[in-house]
Protein backbone atom coordinates (compact mmCIF):
# COMPACT_ATOMS: atom_id res chain seq x y z
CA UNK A 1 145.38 187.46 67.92
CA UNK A 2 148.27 185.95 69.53
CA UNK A 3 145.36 183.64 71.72
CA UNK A 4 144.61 182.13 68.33
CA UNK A 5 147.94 182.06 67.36
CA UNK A 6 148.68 179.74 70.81
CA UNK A 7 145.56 178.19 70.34
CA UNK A 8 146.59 176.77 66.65
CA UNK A 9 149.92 176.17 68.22
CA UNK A 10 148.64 173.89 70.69
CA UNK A 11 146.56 172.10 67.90
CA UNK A 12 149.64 171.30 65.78
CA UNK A 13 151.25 170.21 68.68
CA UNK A 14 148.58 167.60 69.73
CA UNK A 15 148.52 166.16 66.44
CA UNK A 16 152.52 165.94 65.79
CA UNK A 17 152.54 164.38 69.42
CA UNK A 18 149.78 162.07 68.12
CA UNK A 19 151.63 161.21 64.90
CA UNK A 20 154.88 160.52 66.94
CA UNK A 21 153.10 158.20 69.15
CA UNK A 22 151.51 156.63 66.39
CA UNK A 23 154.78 155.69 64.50
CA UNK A 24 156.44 155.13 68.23
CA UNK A 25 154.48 152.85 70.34
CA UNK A 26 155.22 152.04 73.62
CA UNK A 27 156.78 149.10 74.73
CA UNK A 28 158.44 147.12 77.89
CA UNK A 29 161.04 146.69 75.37
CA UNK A 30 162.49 146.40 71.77
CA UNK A 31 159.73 146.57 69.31
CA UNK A 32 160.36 144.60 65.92
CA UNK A 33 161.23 147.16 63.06
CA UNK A 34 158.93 148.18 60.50
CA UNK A 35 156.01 151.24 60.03
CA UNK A 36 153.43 152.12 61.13
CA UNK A 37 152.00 153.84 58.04
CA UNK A 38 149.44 156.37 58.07
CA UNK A 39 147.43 157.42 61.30
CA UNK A 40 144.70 155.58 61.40
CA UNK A 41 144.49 153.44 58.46
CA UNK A 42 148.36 152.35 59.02
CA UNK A 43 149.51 150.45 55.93
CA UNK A 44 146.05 148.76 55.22
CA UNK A 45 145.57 150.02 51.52
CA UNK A 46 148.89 148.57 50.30
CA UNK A 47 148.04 145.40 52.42
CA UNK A 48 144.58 144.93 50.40
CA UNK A 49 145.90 145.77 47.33
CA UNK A 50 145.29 142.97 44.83
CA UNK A 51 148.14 140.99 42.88
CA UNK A 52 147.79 138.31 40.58
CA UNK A 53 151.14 136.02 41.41
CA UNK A 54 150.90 132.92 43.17
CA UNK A 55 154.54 134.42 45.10
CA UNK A 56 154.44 135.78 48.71
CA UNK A 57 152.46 139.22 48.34
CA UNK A 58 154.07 142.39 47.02
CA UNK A 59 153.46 143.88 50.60
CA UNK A 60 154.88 140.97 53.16
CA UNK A 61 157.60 140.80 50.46
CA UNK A 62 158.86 144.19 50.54
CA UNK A 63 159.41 144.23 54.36
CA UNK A 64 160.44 140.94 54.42
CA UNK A 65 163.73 142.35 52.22
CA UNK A 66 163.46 145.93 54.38
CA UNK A 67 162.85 144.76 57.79
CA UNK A 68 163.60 140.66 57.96
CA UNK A 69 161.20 137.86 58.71
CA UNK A 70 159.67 139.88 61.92
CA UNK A 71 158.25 143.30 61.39
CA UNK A 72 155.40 145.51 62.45
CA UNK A 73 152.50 147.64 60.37
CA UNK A 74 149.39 148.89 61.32
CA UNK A 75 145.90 147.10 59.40
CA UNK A 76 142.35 148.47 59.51
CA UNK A 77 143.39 150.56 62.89
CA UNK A 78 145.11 147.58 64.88
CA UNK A 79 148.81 147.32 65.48
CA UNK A 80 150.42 144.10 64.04
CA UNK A 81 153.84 142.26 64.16
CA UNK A 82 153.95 139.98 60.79
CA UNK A 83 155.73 136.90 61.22
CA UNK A 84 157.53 135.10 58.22
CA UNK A 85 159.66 132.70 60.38
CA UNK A 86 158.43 128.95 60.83
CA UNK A 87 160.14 128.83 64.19
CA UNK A 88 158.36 132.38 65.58
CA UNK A 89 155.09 130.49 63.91
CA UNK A 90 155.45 127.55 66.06
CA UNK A 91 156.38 129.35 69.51
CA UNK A 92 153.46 131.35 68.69
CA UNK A 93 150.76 128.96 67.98
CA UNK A 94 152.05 126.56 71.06
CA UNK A 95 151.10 129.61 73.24
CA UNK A 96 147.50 129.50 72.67
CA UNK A 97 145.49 130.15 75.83
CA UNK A 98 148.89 131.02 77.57
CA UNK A 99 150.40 134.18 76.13
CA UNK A 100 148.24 134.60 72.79
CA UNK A 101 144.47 133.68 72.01
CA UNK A 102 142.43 133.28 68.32
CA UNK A 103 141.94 136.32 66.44
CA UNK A 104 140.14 137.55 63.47
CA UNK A 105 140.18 141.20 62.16
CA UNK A 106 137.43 142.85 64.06
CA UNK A 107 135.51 143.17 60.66
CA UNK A 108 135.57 139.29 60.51
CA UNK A 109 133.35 139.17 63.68
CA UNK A 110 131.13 141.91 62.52
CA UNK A 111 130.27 139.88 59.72
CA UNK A 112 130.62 136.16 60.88
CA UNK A 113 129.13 136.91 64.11
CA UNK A 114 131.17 137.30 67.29
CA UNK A 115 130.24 134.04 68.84
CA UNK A 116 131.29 131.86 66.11
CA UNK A 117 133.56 129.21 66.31
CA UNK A 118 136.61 130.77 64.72
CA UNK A 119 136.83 133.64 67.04
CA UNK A 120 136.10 131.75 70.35
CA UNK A 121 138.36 130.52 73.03
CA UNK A 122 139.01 127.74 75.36
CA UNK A 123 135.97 125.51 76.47
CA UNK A 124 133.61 126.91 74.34
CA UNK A 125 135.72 126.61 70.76
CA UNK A 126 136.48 122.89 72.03
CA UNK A 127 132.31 122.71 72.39
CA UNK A 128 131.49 124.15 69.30
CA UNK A 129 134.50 122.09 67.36
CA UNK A 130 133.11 118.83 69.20
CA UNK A 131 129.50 119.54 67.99
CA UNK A 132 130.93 120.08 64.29
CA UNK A 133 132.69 116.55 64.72
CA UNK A 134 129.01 115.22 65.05
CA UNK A 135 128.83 116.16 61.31
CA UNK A 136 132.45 116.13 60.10
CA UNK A 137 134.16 114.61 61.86
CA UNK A 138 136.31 110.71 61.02
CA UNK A 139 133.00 108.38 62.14
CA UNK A 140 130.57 110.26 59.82
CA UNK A 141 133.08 110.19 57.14
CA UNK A 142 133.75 107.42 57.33
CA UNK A 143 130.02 106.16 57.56
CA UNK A 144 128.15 108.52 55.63
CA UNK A 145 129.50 111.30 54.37
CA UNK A 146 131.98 109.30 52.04
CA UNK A 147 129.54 107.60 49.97
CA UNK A 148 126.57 110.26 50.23
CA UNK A 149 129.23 112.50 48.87
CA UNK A 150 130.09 110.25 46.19
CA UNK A 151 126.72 110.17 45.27
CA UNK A 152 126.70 113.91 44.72
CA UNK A 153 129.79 113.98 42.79
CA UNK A 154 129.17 111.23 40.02
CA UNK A 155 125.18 112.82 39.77
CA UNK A 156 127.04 116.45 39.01
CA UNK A 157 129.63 114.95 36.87
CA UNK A 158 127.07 113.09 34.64
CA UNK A 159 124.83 116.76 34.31
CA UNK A 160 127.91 118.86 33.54
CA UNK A 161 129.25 116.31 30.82
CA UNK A 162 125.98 117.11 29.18
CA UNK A 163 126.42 120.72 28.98
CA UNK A 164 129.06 122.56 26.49
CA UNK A 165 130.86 123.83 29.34
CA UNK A 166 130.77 124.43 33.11
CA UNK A 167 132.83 127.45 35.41
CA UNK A 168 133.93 125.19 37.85
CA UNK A 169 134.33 127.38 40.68
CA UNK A 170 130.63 128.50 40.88
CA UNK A 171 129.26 124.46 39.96
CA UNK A 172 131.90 123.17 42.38
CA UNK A 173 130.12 125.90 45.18
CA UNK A 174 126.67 125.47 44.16
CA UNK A 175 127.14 121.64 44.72
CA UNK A 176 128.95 121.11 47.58
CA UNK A 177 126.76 124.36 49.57
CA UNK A 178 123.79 122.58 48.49
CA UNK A 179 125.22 119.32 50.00
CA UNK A 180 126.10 121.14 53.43
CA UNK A 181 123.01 123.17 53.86
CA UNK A 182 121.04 119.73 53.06
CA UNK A 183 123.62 118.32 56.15
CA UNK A 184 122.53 120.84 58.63
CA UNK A 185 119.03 121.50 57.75
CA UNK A 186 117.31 118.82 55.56
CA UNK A 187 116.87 121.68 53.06
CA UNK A 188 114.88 119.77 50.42
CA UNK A 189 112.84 123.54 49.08
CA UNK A 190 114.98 124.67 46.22
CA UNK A 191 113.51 127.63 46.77
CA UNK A 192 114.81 128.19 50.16
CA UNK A 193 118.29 126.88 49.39
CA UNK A 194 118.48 129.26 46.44
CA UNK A 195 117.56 132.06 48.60
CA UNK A 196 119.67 131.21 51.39
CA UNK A 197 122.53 130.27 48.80
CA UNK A 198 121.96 134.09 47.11
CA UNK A 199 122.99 135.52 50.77
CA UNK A 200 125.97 133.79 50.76
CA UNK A 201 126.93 135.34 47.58
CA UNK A 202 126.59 138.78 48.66
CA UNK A 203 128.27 137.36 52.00
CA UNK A 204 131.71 136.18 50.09
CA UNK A 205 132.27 139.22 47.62
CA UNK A 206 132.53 141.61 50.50
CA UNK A 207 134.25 138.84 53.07
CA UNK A 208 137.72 139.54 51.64
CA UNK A 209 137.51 143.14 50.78
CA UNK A 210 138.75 146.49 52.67
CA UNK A 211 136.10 146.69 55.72
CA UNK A 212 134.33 150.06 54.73
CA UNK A 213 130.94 149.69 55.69
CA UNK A 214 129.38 153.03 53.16
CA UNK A 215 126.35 151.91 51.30
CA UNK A 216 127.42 150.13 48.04
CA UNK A 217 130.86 149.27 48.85
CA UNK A 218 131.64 145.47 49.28
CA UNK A 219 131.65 145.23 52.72
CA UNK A 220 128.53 146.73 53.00
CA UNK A 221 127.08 144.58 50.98
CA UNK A 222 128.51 141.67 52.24
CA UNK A 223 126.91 142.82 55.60
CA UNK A 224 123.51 142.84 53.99
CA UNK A 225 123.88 139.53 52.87
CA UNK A 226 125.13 138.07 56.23
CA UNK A 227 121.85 139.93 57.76
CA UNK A 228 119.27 138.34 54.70
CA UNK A 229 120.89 135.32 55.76
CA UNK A 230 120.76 135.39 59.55
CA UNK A 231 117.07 135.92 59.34
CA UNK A 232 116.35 132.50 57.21
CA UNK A 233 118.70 130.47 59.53
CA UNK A 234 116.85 131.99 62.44
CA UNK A 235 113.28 131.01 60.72
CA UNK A 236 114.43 127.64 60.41
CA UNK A 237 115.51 126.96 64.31
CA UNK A 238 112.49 128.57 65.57
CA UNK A 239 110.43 126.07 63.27
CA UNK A 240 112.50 123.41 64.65
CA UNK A 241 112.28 124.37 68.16
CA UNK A 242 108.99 124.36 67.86
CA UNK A 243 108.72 120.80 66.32
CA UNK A 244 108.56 117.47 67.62
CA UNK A 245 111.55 115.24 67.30
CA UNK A 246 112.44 113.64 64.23
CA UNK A 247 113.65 110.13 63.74
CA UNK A 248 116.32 111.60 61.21
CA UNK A 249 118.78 113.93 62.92
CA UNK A 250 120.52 116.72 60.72
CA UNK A 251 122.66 119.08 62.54
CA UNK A 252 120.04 121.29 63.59
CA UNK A 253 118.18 118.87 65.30
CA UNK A 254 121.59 118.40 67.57
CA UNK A 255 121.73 121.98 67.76
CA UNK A 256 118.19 121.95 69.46
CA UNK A 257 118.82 119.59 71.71
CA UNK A 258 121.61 120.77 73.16
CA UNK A 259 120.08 124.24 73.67
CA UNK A 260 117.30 122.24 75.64
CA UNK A 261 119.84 120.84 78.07
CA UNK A 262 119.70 122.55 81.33
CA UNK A 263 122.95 123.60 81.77
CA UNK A 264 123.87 124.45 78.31
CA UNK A 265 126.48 127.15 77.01
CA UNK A 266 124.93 127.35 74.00
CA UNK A 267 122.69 130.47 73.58
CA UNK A 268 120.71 131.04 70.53
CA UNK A 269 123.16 133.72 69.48
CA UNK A 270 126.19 131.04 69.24
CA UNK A 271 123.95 128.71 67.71
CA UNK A 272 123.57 131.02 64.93
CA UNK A 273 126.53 132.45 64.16
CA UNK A 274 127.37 128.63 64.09
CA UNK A 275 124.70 127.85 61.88
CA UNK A 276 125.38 130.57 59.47
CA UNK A 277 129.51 130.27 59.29
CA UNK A 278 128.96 126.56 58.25
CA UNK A 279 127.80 126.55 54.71
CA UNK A 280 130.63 129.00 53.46
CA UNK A 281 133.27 127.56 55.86
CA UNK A 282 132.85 124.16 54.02
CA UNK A 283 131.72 124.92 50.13
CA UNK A 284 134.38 128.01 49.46
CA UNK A 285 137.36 126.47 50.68
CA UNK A 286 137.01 122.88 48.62
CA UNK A 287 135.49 124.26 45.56
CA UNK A 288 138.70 126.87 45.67
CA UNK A 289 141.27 124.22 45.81
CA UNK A 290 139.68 121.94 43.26
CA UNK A 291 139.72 124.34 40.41
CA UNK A 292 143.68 124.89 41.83
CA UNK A 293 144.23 121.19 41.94
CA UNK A 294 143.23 121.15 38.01
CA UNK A 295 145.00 124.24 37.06
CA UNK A 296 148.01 122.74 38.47
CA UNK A 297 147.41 119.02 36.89
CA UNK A 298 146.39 120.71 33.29
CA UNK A 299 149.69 122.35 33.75
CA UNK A 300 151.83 119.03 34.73
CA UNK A 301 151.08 116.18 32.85
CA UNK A 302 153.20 113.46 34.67
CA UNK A 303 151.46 114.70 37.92
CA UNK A 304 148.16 113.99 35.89
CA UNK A 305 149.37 110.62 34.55
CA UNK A 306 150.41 109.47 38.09
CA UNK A 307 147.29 110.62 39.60
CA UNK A 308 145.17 108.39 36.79
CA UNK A 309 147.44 105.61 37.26
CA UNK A 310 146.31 105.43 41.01
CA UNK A 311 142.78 105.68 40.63
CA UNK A 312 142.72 103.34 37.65
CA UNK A 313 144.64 100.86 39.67
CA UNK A 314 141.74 101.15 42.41
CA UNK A 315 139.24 100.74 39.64
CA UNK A 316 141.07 97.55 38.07
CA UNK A 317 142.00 95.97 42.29
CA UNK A 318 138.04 96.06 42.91
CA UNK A 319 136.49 93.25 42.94
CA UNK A 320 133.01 94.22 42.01
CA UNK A 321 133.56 97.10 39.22
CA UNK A 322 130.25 98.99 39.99
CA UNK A 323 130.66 99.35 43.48
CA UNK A 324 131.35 102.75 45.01
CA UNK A 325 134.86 104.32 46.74
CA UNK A 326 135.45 102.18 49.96
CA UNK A 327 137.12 103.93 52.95
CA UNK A 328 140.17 101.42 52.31
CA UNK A 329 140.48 102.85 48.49
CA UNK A 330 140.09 106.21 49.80
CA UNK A 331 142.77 105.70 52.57
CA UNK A 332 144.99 103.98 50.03
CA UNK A 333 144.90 107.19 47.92
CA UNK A 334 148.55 108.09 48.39
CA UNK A 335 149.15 109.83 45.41
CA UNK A 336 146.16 112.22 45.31
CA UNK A 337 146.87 113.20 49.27
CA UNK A 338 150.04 114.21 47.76
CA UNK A 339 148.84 116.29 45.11
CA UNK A 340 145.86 117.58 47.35
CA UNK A 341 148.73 118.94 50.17
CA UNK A 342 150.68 120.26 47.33
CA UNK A 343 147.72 122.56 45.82
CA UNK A 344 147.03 123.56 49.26
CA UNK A 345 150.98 124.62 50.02
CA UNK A 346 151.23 126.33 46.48
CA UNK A 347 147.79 127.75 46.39
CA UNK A 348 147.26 129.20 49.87
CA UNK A 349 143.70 129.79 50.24
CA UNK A 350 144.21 130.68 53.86
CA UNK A 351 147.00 133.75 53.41
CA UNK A 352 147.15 134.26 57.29
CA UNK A 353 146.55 133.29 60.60
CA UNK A 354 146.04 135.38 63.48
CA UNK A 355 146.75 135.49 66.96
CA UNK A 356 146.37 138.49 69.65
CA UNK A 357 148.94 138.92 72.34
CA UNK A 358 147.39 138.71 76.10
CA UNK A 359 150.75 138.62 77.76
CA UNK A 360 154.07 140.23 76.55
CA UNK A 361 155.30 138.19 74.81
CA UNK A 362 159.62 137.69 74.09
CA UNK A 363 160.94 136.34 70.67
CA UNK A 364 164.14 136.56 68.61
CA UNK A 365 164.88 139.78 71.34
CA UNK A 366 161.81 141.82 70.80
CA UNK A 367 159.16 142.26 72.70
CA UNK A 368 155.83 142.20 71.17
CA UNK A 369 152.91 144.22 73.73
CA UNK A 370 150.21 143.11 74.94
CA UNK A 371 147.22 144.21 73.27
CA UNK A 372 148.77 143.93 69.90
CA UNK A 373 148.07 141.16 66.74
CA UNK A 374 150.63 138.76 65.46
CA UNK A 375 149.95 137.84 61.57
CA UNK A 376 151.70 134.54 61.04
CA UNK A 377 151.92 134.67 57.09
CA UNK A 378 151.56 131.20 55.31
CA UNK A 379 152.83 132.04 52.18
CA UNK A 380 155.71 133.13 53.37
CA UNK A 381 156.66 129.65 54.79
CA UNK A 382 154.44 127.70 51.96
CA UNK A 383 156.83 129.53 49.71
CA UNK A 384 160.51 129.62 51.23
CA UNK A 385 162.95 127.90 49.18
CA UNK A 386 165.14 127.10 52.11
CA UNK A 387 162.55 124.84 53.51
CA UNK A 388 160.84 123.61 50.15
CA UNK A 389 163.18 123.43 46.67
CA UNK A 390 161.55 125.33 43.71
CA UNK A 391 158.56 126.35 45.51
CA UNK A 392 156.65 128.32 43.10
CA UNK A 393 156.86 124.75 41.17
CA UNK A 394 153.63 122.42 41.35
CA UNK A 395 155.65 118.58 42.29
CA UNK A 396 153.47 116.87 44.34
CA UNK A 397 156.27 114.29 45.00
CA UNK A 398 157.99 116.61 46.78
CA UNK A 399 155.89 114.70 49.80
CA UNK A 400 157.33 111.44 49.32
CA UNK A 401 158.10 110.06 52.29
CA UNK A 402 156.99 113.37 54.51
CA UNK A 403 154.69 112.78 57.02
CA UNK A 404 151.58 114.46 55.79
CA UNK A 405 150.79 116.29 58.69
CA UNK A 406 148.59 119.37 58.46
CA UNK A 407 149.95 120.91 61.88
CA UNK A 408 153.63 120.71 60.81
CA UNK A 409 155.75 123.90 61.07
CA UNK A 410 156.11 123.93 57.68
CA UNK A 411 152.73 123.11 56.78
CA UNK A 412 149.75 125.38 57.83
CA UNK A 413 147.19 124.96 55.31
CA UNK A 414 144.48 123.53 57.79
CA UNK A 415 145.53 125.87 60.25
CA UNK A 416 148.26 124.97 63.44
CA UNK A 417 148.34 123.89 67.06
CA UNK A 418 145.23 123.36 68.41
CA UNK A 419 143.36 125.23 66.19
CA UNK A 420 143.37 122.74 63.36
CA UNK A 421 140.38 123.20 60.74
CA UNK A 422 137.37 120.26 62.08
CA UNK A 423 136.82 120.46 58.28
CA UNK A 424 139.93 119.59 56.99
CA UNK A 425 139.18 115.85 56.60
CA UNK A 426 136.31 116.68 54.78
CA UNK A 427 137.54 118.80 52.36
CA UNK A 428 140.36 116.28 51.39
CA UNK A 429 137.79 113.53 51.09
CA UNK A 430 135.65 115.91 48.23
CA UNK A 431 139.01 116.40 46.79
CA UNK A 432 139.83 112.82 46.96
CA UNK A 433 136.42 111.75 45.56
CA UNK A 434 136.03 114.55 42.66
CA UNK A 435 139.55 113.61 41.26
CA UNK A 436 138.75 109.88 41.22
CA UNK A 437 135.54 109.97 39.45
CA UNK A 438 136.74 113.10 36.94
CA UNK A 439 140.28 111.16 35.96
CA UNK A 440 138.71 107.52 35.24
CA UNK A 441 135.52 108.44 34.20
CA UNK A 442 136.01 111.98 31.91
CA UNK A 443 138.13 114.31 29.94
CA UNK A 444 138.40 117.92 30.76
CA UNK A 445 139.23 120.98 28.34
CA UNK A 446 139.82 124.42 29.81
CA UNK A 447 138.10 126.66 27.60
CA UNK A 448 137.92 129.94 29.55
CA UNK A 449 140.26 130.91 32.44
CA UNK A 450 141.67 134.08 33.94
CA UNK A 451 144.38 134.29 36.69
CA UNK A 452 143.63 133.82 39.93
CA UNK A 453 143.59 137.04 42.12
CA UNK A 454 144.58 137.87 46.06
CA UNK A 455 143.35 140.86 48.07
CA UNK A 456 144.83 138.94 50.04
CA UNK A 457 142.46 135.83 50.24
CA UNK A 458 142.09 133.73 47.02
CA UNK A 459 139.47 134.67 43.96
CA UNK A 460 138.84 134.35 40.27
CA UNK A 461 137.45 136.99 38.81
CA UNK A 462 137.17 135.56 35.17
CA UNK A 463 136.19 132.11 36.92
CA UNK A 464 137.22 128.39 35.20
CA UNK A 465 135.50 127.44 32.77
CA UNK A 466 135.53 123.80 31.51
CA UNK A 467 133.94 121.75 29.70
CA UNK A 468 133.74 117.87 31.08
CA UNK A 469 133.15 114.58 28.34
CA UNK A 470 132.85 111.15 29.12
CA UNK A 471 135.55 109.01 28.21
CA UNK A 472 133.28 105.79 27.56
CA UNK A 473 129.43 106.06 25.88
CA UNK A 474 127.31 108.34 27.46
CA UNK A 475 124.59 107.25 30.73
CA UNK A 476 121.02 108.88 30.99
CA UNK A 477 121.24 111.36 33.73
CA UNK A 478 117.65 110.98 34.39
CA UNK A 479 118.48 107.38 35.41
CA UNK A 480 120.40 108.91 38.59
């Protein structure tokens, strides 16, 4: 008897040694404040608990009152220090491949894959980001992708004006996936897309959602969808491996080649997980902030007004009426990058960015240990009224005269320091283009929306649904 009674003794005494340790890491030095939550799971349920505000989250902003702009928690097993403080942000990010390195949550990889271009470091992200250039980056915009896209967008506008309403979200998606997938793969079978395009779905309603992989959950879903998906994209690079060159190039056909090079570093495994993080990385983000962008307008009409005045003025400057958006009109668009960095600041689509600490690393007189995850937290800067006035207000002339620069301290919407999104150009030229052709051409009624939602990243469950009308007499789609 008194064996067990040592023997449970010594059990109790493990775990409240493991509990202290848990709530007391070790460190070379002062630790920021905060808790560490429950063993284990740390503070992850209140961190993925959904709110409906556009404020800083419920969780950041009860520490942020507790514990000040730099704190640690525990998330999904992994000890973090959450960062509120623009200056902290900027040290941070300017010690990439020094003291810090890219990180996603280790469910991120799982499901994006663990070579893809988000997660990787040093000469093979600037590889990867290079190759995505080939597709998005300032040439092709400038050459292609501007007026294939505005193609797209006046062909959708013209269909959805002919139907007594569209959710926006989902048509704003559908189009602008079907536009990327036919950008890396020449994917001309509807069938094919569709299929492909049903992965994704599964893919995106478990991409945000608490990582516990039990069948039926989200995550587990989105898992299936991300394997469903991996084994089309995989079909179609064998087929093209096996095929002889074409004169046309889509991005697959680069791919290829440069896994034919002899002394490539990309294996089929990258080339994947590259392949397959494309389509959502470009169709979620823009069709996100659009439907922002018009909840915000529909909401301010002088914003609205301006923006119409500026696109009618390119409309009524051109000399041949008819002719499509020049890169000069597009770069003269002032008004509309204004209103497309203030939906991006106010909206946050991107509610964190992560680094992990490689060296100990010394700020504001703590030490953060290596090993450990800093969570720089946009909204918390997006929405700081000591750096922008009335920030839970949509005024897109509050960048007047700012430098519109997406790496700025106080601006982190694409991303910061070198990790800047290759995409971001392309997403504000769909913006650009959308917002031309919808506020010269048509008039817009909401006639279903619900409130946006964060858990932490950006969705609407009730979607936004619209219904579009031409402004003038009415074309024949079928002529398109």
């Amino acid at each position: 008897m008194p064996c067990s009674l040592l023997c449970i003794a010594v059990i109790f005494l493990g775990i409240a040694l493991w509990i202290y340790n848990w709530r007391n890491p070790r460190c070379n030095g002062k630790l920021p404040p905060g808790s560490m939550g429950l063993p284990i799971v740390g503070e992850s349920f209140q961190f993925f608990s959904p709110y409906t505000t556009s404020d800083v989250s419920p969780f950041i902003k009860k520490r942020m009152d507790r514990y000040g702009s730099l704190f640690r928690t525990s998330l999904v097993g992994r000890k973090i220090v959450v960062s509120t403080d623009p200056e902290v942000n900027r040290f941070i990010f300017q010690q990439e491949g020094r003291l810090v390195q890219t990180w996603y949550m280790d469910s991120f990889d799982d499901i994006v894959g663990k070579d893809n271009i988000l997660s990787s470091h040093g000469f093979l992200h600037k590889y990867l980001r290079n190759l995505i250039l080939n597709l998005f980056g300032s040439k092709s915009l400038k050459e292609r992708l501007l007026s294939e896209t505005e193609e797209l967008t006046v062909k959708n506008l013209q269909l959805w004006s002919c139907e007594p309403g569209v959710e926006l979200k989902q048509a704003m998606a559908t189009m602008i996936y079907n536009f990327t997938v036919k950008k890396l793969f020449s994917c001309n079978d509807p069938r094919s897309a569709k299929k492909l395009r049903a992965c994704y779905s599964a893919f995106l309603d478990g991409l945000i959602s608490f990582p516990l992989n039990i069948p039926g959950t989200a995550y587990w879903k989105c898992l299936q969808g991300r394997n469903k998906a991996m084994k089309v994209i995989k079909s179609m690079l064998e087929e093209r491996r096996a095929s002889p060159k074409r004169q046309q190039k889509d991005f697959l056909d680069i791919v290829v080649e440069e896994m034919k090079k002899a002394e490539t570093i990309l294996s089929e495994q990258t080339a994947l997980d590259l392949l397959f993080a494309l389509p959502f990385a470009a169709f979620e983000s823009a069709s996100s902030a659009v439907v922002l962008a018009l909840q915000y307008l529909r909401n301010n009409p002088l914003a609205l007004a301006e923006l119409t005045q500026e696109h009618e003025a390119i409309l009524t400057e051109r000399e041949t009426k008819d002719s499509g958006i020049t890169w000069k009109e597009y770069k003269s668009m002032t008004f509309t990058h204004m209103v497309i960095n203030e939906t991006i600041r106010l909206g946050n689509i991107v509610p964190a960015i992560f680094r992990k600490v490689v060296k100990d690393v010394e700020v504001k007189g703590y030490t953060i240990p290596a090993g450990w995850i800093i969570l720089a937290c946009t909204p918390a800067v997006h929405l700081n009224s000591e750096i922008y006035e009335d920030p839970l207000s949509f005024n897109p002339w509050r960048w007047k005269g700012r430098e519109l620069n997406a790496g700025s301290k106080f601006f982190m919407g694409f991303g910061s320091g070198v990790r800047l999104c290759a995409g971001a150009e392309f997403v504000k030229l769909q913006m650009s283009i959308f917002l031309h052709h919808l506020v010269t051409k048509y008039r817009w009624t909401v006639i279903k929306e619900g409130d946006a939602a964060r858990q932490p990243g950006l969705v609407f469950p009730e979607g936004f649904h619209v219904q579009i009308s031409k402004k003038n007499s009415c074309q024949n789609v079928a002529e398109l």
